[in-house]
Protein backbone atom coordinates (compact mmCIF):
# COMPACT_ATOMS: atom_id res chain seq x y z
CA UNK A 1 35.16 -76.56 -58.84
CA UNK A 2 35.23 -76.26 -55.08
CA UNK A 3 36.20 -72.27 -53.84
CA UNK A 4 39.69 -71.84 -52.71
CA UNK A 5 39.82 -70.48 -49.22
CA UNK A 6 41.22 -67.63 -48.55
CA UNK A 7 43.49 -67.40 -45.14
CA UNK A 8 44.45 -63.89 -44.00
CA UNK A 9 47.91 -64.08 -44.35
CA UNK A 10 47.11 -64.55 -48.28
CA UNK A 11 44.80 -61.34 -47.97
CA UNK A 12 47.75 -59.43 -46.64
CA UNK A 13 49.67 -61.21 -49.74
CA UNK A 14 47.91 -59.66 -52.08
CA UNK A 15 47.12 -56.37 -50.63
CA UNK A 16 50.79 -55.66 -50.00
CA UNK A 17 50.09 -55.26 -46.13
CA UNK A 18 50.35 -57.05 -42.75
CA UNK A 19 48.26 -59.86 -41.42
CA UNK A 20 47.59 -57.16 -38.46
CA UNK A 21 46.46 -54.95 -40.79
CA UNK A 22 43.90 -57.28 -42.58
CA UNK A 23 42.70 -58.39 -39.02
CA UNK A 24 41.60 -54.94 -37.88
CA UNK A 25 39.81 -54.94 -40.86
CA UNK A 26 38.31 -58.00 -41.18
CA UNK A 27 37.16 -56.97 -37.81
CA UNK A 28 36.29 -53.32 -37.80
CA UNK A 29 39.06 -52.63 -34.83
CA UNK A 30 41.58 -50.52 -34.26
CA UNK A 31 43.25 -47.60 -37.01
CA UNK A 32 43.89 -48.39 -40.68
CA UNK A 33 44.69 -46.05 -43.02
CA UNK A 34 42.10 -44.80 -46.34
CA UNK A 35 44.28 -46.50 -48.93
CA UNK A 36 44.72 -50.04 -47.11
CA UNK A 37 41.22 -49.73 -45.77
CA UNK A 38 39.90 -49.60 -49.62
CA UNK A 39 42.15 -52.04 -51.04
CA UNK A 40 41.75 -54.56 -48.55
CA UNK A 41 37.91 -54.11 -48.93
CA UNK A 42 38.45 -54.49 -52.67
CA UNK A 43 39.73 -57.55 -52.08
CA UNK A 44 37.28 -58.89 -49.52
CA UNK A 45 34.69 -58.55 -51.81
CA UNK A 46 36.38 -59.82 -54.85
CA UNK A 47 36.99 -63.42 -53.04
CA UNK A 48 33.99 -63.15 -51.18
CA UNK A 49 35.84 -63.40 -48.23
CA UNK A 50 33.12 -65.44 -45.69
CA UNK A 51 35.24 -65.44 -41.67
CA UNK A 52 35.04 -68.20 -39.72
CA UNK A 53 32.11 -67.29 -37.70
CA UNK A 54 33.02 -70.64 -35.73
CA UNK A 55 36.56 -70.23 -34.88
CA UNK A 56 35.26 -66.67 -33.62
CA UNK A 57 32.97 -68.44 -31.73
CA UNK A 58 34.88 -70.36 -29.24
CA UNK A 59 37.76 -67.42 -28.87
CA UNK A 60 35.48 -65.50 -27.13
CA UNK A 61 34.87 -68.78 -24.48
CA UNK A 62 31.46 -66.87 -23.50
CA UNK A 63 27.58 -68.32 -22.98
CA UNK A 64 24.64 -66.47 -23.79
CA UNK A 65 21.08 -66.91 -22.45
CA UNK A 66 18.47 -67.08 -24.60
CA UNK A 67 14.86 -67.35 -23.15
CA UNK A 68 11.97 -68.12 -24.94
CA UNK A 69 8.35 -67.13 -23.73
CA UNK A 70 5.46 -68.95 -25.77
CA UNK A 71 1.57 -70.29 -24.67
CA UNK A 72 1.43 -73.76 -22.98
CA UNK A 73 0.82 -76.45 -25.46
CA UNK A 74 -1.31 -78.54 -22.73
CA UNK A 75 -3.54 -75.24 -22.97
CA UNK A 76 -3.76 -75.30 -26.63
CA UNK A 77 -2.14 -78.06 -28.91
CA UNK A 78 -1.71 -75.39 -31.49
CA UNK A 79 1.96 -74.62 -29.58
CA UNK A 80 3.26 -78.33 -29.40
CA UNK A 81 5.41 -78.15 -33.08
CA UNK A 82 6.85 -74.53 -31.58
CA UNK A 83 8.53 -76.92 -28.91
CA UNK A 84 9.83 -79.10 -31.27
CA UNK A 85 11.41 -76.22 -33.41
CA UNK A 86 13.02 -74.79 -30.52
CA UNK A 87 14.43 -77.81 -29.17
CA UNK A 88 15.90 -78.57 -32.58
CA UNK A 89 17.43 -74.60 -32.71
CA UNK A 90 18.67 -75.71 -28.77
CA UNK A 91 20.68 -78.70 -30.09
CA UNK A 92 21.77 -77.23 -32.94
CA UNK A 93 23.36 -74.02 -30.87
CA UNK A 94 24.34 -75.65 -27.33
CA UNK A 95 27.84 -76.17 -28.87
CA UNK A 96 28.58 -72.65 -29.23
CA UNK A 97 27.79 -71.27 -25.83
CA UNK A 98 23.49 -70.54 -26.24
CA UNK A 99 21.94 -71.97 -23.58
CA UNK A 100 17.81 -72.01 -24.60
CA UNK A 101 15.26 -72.33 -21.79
CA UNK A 102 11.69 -72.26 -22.61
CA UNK A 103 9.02 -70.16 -20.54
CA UNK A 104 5.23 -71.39 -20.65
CA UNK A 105 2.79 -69.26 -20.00
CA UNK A 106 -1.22 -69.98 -20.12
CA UNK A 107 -2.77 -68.71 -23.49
CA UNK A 108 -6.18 -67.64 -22.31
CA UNK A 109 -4.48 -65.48 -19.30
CA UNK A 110 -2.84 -61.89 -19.64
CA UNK A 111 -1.73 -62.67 -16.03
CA UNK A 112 0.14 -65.22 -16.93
CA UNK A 113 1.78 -64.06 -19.46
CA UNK A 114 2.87 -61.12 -17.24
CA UNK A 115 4.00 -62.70 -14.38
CA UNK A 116 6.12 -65.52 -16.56
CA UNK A 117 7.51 -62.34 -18.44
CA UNK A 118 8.65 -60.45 -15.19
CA UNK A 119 9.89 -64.19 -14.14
CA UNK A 120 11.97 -64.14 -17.78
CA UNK A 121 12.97 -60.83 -16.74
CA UNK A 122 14.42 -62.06 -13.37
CA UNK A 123 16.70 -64.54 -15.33
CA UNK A 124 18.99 -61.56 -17.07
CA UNK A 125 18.53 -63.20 -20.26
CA UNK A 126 20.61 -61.57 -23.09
CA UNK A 127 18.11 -62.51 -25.09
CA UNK A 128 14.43 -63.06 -25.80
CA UNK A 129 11.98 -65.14 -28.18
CA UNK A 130 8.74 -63.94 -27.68
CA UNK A 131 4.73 -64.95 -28.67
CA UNK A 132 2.91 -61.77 -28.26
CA UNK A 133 -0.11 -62.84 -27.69
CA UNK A 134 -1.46 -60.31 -25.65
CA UNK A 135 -0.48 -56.53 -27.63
CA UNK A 136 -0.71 -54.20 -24.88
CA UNK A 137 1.29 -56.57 -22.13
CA UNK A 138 3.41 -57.43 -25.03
CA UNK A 139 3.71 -54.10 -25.25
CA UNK A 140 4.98 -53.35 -21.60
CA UNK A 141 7.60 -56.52 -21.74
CA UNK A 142 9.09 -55.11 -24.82
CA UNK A 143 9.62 -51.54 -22.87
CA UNK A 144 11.55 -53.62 -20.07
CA UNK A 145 13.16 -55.66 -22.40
CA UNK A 146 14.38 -52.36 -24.19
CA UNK A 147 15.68 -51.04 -20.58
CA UNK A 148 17.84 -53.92 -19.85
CA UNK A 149 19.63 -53.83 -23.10
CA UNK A 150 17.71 -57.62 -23.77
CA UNK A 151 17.54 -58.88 -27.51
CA UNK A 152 14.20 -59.40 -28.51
CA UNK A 153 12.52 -61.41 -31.37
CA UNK A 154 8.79 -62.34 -31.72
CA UNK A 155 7.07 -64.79 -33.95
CA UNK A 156 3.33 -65.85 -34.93
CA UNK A 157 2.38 -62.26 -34.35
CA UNK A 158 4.58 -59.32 -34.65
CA UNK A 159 4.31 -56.10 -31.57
CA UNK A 160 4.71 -52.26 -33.06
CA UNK A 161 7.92 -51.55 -31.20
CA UNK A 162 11.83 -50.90 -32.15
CA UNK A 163 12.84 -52.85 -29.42
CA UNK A 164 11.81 -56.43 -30.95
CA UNK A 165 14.81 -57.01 -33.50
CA UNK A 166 12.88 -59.65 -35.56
CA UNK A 167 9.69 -61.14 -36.71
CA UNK A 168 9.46 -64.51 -38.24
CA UNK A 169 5.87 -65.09 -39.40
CA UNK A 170 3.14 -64.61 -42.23
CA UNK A 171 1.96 -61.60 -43.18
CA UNK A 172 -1.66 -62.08 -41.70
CA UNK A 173 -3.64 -59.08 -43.65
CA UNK A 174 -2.35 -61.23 -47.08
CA UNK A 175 -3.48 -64.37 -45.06
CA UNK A 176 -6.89 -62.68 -44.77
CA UNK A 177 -6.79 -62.02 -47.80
CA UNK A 178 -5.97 -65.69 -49.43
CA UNK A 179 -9.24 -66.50 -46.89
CA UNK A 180 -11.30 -64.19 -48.98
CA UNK A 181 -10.56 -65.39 -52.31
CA UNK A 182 -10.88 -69.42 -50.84
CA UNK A 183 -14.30 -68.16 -49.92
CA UNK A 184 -15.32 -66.44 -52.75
CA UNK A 185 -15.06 -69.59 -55.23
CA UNK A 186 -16.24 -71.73 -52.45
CA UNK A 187 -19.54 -69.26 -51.99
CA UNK A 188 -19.59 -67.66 -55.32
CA UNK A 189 -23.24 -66.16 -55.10
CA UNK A 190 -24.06 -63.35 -53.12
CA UNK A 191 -24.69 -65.81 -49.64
CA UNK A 192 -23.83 -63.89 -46.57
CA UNK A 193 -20.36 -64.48 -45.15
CA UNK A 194 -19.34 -64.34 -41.43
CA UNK A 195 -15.64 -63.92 -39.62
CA UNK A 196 -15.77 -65.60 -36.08
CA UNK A 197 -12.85 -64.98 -33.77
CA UNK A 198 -12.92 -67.64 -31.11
CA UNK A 199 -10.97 -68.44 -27.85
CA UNK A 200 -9.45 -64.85 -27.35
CA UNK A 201 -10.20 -61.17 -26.97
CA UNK A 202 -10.26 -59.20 -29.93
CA UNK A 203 -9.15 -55.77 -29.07
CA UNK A 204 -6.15 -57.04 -27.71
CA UNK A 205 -5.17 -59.94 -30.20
CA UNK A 206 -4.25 -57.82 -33.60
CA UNK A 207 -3.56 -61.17 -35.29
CA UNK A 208 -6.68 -61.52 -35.56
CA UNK A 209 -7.57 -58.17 -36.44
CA UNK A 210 -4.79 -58.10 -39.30
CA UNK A 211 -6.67 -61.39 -40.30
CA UNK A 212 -10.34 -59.78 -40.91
CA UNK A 213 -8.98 -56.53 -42.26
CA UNK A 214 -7.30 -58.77 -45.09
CA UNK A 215 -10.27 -60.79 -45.59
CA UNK A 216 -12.90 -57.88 -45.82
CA UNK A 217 -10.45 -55.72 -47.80
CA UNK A 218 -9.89 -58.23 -50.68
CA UNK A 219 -14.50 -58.87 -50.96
CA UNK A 220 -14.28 -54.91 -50.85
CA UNK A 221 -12.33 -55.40 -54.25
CA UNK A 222 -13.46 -58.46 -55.68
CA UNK A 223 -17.49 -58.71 -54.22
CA UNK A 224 -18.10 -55.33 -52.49
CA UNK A 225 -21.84 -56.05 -52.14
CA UNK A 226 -21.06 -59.21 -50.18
CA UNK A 227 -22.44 -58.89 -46.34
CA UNK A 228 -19.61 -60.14 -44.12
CA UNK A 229 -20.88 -60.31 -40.11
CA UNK A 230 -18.51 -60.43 -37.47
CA UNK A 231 -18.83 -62.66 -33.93
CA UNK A 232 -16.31 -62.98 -31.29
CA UNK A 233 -16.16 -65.14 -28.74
CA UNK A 234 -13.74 -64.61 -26.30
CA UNK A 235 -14.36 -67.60 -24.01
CA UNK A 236 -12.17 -70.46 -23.29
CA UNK A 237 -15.03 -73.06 -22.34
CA UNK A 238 -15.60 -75.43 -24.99
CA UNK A 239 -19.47 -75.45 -23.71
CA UNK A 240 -19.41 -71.67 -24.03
CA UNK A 241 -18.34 -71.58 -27.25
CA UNK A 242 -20.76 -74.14 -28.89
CA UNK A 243 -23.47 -72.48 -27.14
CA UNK A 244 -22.37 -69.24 -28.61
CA UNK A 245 -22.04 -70.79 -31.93
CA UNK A 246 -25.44 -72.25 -31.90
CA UNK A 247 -27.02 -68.98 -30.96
CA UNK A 248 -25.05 -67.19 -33.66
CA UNK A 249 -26.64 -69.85 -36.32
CA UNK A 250 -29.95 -69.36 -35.43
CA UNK A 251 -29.54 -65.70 -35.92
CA UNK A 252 -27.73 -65.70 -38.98
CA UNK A 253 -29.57 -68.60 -40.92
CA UNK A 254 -28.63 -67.19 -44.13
CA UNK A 255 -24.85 -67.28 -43.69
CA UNK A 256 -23.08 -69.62 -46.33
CA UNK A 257 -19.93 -69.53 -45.46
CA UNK A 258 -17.57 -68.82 -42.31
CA UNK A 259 -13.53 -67.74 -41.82
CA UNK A 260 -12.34 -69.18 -38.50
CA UNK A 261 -9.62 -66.77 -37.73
CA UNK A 262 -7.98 -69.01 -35.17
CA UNK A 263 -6.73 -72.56 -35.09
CA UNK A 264 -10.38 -73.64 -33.33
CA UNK A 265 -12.39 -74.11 -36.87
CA UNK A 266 -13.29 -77.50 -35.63
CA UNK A 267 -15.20 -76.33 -32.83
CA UNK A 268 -17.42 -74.45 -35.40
CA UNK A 269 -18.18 -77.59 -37.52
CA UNK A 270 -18.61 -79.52 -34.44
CA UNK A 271 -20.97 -76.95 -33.41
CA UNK A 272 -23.23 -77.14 -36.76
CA UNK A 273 -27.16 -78.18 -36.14
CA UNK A 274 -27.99 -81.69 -38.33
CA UNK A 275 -29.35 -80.34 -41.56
CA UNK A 276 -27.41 -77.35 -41.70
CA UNK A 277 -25.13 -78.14 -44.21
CA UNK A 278 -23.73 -76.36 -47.16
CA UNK A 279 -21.90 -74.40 -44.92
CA UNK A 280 -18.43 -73.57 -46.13
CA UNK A 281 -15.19 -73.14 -43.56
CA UNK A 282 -12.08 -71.89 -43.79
CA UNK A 283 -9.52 -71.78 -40.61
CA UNK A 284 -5.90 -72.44 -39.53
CA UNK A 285 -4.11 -74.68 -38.80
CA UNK A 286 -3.30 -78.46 -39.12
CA UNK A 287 -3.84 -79.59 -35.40
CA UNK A 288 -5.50 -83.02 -35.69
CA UNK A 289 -9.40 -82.02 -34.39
CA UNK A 290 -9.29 -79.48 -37.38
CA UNK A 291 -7.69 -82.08 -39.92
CA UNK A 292 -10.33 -84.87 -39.16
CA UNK A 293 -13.02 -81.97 -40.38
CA UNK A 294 -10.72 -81.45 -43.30
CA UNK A 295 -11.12 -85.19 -44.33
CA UNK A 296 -15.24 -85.32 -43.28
CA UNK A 297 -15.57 -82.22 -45.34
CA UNK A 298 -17.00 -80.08 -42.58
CA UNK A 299 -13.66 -78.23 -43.37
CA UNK A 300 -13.19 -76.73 -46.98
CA UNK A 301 -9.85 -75.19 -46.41
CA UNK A 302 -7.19 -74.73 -43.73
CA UNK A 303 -4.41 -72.17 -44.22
CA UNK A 304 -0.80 -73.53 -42.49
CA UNK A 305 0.76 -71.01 -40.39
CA UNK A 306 4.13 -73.38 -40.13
CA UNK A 307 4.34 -72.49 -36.26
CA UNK A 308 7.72 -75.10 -35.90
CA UNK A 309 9.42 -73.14 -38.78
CA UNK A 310 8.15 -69.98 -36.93
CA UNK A 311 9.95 -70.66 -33.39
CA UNK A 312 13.02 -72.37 -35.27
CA UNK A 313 13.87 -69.11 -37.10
CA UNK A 314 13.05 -67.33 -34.08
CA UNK A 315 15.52 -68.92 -31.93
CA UNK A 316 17.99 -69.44 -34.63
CA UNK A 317 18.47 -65.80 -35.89
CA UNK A 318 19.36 -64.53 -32.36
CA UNK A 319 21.63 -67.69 -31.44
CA UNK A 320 23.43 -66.99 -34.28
CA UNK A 321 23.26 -63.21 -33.65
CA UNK A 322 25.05 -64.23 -30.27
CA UNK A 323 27.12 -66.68 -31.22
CA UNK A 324 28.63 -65.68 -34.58
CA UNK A 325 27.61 -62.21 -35.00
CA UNK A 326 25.10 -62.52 -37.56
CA UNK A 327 22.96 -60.04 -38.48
CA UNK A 328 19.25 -60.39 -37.49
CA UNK A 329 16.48 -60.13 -40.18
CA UNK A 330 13.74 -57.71 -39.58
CA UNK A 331 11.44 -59.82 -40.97
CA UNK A 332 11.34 -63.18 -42.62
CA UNK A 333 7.46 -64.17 -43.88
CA UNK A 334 6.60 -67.52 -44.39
CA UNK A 335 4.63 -69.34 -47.15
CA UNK A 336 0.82 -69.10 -47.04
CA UNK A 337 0.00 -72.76 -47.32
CA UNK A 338 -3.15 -73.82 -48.39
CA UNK A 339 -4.29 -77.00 -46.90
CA UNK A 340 -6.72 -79.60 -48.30
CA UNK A 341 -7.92 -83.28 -47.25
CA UNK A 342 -5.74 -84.19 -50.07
CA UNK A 343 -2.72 -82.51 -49.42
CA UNK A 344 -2.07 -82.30 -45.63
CA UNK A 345 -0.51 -85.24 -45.15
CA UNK A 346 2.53 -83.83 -46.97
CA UNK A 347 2.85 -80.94 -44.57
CA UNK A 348 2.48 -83.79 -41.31
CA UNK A 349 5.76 -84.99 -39.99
């Protein structure tokens, strides 16, 4: 049976009142008094009353400015289905007066990411979708944000600050975990286990941070006589980093099994000396270097972080914010996917 729709003038029917009346309301303007205030209420929420968030819409004949500040794809492919999410959000919205623009900046650089900030800044945006990559510069922008009465939302990673209205992501310390417990039936023995953060700086990227805590927390339950090493490697040069690797190897020979906290797990098996095998992997994400270990089997697991769902949400919630007053979820946590050679394709669109 399809739900009759309700029209103000039939609210003000049954409460015994004026349409004006109903209207201020509806609206939370102007005086009403106790009594009608109640009973119109009442009656709201006996119909369900839902307004037309789009007739609201185009009275107020206003556009809104909604930037959005994420890493370069061409630096890291990782950031390419973000684009895609947000240009989806951008056609979807365009109609009701959001304009989106997106902001690169380059993911291995806290330079660049403050100087496109300030330049995001310089716009007068009314509002802001935001990767913070780098905490303590994300930090800062959210602080200037906050000063110029700017809307703020982050994804992938969330920033300890009241400014930032939203975060769409996973919870990363129950991702961590899900990593431990993929490694512990993959390595079931007592084999040494290792957590290597590659391509960014530790102290200042609590993803990754929230990431290892989760991991080592759930072996301090399950396995608590399990060693777990840590290595970071904070450079950006592929050379650099397989050098690194190498070294780390031949130092570690007893290792059995290794949680690649970013989306560069291929670089690890890549990295692996013929006739070290045996080595298990888990890492993120389904960018294609890391799903063509998945099918050789130098990959054991990947866990999806869903970055296109992240940035659609992201942009979505505050257009809609704008645009028809919707409220804006604190937090909205995505699936932790688990990806294998024989599921992924499912997840590829």
């Amino acid at each position: 049976m399809l739900k009759k729709k309700y029209t103000i003038a039939d609210i003000a029917s049954m409460a015994g009142v004026s349409k004006g009346t109903v209207d201020r309301v509806i609206h939370k303007r102007g005086k009403v008094s106790k009594k009608a205030h109640e009973k119109i209420t009442r009656i709201l929420k006996e119909i369900d009353y839902q307004p037309n968030l789009v007739a609201r819409n185009l009275k107020k004949n206003k556009t809104y400015r909604l930037l959005v500040l994420i890493p370069d794809p061409e630096k890291d492919s990782y950031w390419a289905p973000c684009v895609e999410g947000i240009n989806t959000a951008s056609r979807e919205f365009q109609a009701f007066g959001v304009m989106i623009e997106v902001f690169f900046f380059d993911p291995s650089s806290t330079r660049s990411f403050t100087s496109r900030s300030k330049e995001v800044l310089r716009n007068k945006p009314d509002g802001v979708v935001f990767v913070p990559l780098f905490y303590q510069e994300a930090l800062t922008f959210t602080e200037y944000c906050e000063k110029n009465n700017i809307t703020l939302a982050t994804f992938n990673s969330s920033v300890n600050s009241n400014s930032a209205r939203s975060f769409i992501g996973q919870d990363l310390h129950k991702s961590g975990r899900v990593a431990g417990k993929l490694m512990h039936m993959l390595v079931p023995g007592k084999g040494h286990l290792a957590v290597v953060h590659m391509d960014e700086v530790y102290k200042n990227a609590i993803h990754m941070q929230e990431k290892e805590k989760g991991f080592r927390d759930y072996f301090d339950g399950a396995d608590p006589g399990r060693t777990i090493v840590t290595h970071k490697i904070p450079e950006k040069n592929i050379r650099k980093i397989r050098k690194s690797v190498r070294e780390f190897l031949e130092l570690h020979p007893e290792v059995s099994g290794i949680f690649v906290t970013t989306s560069k797990a291929y670089l690890l098996a890549e990295t692996f000396p013929k006739g070290k095998t045996g080595i298990r992997v888990v890492g993120y994400d389904l960018i294609e270097k890391n799903l063509e270990c998945l099918d050789a089997g130098s990959v054991d697991f990947l866990i999806h972080q869903n970055p296109r769902q992240q940035a659609y949400l992201g942009v979505s919630y505050l257009s809609e914010y704008f645009a028809f007053d919707k409220k804006i979820p604190d937090n909205k946590l995505l699936p932790i996917d688990i990806i294998t050679s024989e599921n992924y394709m499912h997840y590829l669109e």
